[in-house]
C-alpha atoms as a PDB file:
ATOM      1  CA  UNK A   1      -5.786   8.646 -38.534  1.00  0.00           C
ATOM      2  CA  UNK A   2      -3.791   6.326 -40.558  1.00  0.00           C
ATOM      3  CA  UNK A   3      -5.858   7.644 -44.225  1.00  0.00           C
ATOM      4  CA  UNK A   4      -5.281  11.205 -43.094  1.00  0.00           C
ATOM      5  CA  UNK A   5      -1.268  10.467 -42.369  1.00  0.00           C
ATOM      6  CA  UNK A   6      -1.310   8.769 -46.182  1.00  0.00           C
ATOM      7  CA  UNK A   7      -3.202  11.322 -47.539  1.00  0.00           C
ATOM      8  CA  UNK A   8      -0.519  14.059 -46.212  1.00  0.00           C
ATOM      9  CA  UNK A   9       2.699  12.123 -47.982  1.00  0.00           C
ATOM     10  CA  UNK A  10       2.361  13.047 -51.262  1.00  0.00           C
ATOM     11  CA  UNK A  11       2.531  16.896 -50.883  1.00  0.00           C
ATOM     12  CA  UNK A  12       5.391  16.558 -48.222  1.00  0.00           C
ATOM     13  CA  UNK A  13       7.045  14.218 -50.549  1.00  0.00           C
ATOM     14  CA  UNK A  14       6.827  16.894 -53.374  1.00  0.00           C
ATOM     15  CA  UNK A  15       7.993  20.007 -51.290  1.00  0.00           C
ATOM     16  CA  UNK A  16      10.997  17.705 -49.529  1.00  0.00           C
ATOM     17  CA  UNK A  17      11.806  17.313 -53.512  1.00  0.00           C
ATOM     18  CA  UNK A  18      11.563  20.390 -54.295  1.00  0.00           C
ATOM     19  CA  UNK A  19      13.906  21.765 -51.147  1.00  0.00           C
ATOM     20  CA  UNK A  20      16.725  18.983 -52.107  1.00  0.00           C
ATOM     21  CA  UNK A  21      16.657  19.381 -55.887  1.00  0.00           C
ATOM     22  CA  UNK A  22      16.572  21.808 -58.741  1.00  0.00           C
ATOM     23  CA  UNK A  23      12.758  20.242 -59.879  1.00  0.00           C
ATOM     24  CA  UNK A  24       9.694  22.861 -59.754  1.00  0.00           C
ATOM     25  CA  UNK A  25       6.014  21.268 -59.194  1.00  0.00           C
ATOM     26  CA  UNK A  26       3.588  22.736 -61.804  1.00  0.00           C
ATOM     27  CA  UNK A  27       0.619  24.392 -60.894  1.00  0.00           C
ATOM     28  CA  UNK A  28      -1.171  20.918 -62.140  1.00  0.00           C
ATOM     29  CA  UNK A  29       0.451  18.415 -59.553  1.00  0.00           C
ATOM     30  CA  UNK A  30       0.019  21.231 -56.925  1.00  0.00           C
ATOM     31  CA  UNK A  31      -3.509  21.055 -57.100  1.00  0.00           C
ATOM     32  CA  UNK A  32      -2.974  16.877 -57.565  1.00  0.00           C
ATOM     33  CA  UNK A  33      -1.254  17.068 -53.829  1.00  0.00           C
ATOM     34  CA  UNK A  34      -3.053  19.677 -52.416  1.00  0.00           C
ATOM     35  CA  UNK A  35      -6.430  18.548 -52.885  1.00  0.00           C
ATOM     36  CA  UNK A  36      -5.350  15.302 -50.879  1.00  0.00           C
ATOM     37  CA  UNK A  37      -3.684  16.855 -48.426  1.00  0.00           C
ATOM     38  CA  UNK A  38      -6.407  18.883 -47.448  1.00  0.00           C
ATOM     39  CA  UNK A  39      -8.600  15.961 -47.411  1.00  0.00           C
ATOM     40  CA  UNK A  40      -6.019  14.142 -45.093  1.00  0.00           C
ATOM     41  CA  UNK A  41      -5.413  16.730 -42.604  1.00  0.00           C
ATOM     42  CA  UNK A  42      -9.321  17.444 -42.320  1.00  0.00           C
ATOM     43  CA  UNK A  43      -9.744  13.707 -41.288  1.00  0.00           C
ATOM     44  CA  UNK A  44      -6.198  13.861 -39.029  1.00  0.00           C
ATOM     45  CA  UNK A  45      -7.369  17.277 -36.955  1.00  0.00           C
ATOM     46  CA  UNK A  46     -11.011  15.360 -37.041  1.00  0.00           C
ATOM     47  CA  UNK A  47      -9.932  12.145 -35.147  1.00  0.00           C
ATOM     48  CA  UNK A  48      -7.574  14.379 -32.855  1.00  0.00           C
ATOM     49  CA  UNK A  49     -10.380  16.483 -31.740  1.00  0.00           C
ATOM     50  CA  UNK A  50     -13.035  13.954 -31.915  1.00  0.00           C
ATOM     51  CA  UNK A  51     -14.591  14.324 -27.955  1.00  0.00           C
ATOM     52  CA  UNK A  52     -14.672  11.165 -26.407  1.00  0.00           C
ATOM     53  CA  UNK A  53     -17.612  12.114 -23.903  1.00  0.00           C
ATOM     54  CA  UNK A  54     -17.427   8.079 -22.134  1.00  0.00           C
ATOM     55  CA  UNK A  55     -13.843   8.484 -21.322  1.00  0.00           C
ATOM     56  CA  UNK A  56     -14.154  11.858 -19.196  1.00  0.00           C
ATOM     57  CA  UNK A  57     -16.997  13.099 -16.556  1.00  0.00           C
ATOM     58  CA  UNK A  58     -16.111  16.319 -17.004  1.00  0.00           C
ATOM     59  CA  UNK A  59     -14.021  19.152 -18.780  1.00  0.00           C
ATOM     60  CA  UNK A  60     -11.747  19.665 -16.147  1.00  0.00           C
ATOM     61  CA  UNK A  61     -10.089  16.312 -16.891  1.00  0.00           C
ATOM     62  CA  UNK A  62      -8.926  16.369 -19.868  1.00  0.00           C
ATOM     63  CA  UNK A  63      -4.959  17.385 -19.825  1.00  0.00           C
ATOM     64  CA  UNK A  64      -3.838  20.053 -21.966  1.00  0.00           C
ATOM     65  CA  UNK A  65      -0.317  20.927 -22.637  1.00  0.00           C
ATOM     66  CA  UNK A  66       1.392  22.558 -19.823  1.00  0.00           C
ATOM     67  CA  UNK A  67      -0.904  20.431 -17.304  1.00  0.00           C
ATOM     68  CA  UNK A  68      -3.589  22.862 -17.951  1.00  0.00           C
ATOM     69  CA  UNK A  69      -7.940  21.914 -17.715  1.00  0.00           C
ATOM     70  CA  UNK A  70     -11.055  23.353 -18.377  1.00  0.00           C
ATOM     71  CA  UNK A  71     -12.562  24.723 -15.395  1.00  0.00           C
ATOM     72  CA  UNK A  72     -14.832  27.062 -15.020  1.00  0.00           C
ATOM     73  CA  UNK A  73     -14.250  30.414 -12.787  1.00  0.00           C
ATOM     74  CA  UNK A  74     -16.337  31.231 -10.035  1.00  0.00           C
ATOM     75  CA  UNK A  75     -17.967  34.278 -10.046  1.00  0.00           C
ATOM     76  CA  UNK A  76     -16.550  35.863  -7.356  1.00  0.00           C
ATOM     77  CA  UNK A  77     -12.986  35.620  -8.870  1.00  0.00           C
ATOM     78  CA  UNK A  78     -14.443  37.170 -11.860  1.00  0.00           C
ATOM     79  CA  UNK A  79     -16.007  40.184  -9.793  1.00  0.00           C
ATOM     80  CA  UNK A  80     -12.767  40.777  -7.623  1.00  0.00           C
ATOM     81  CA  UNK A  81     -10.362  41.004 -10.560  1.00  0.00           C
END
């Protein structure tokens, strides 16, 4: 996660530099940023999605935002709405 986070800086540090001062990126040293970037946030949404099937015995414990799970619905809850 660490690689991805590094690969990420340089085109952050690029755009912050080009929102605080009057310097323009070329097309050049966008492609020089962006290709890293995209490397770096392909390994960073990797590792964060990466199942780890030993920690859980089922779907419906992982947490999701909002306390949310995967669970399954019954058919007859299906059928009567």
């Amino acid at each position: 996660m660490g690689c991805g986070l590094l690969l990420c800086l340089p085109l952050i540090a690029d755009g912050f530099l080009q929102l605080l001062t009057p310097y323009e990126s070329t097309n050049f040293k966008r492609v020089l940023t962006g290709v890293p970037f995209g490397f770096g946030l392909g390994i960073l949404l990797c590792s964060m999605f990466a199942a780890r099937a030993d920690a859980f015995y089922g779907a419906g414990q992982v947490l999701l935002p909002g306390e949310a799970r995967f669970t399954l619905t019954s058919k007859g809850r299906q059928e009567a709405e």
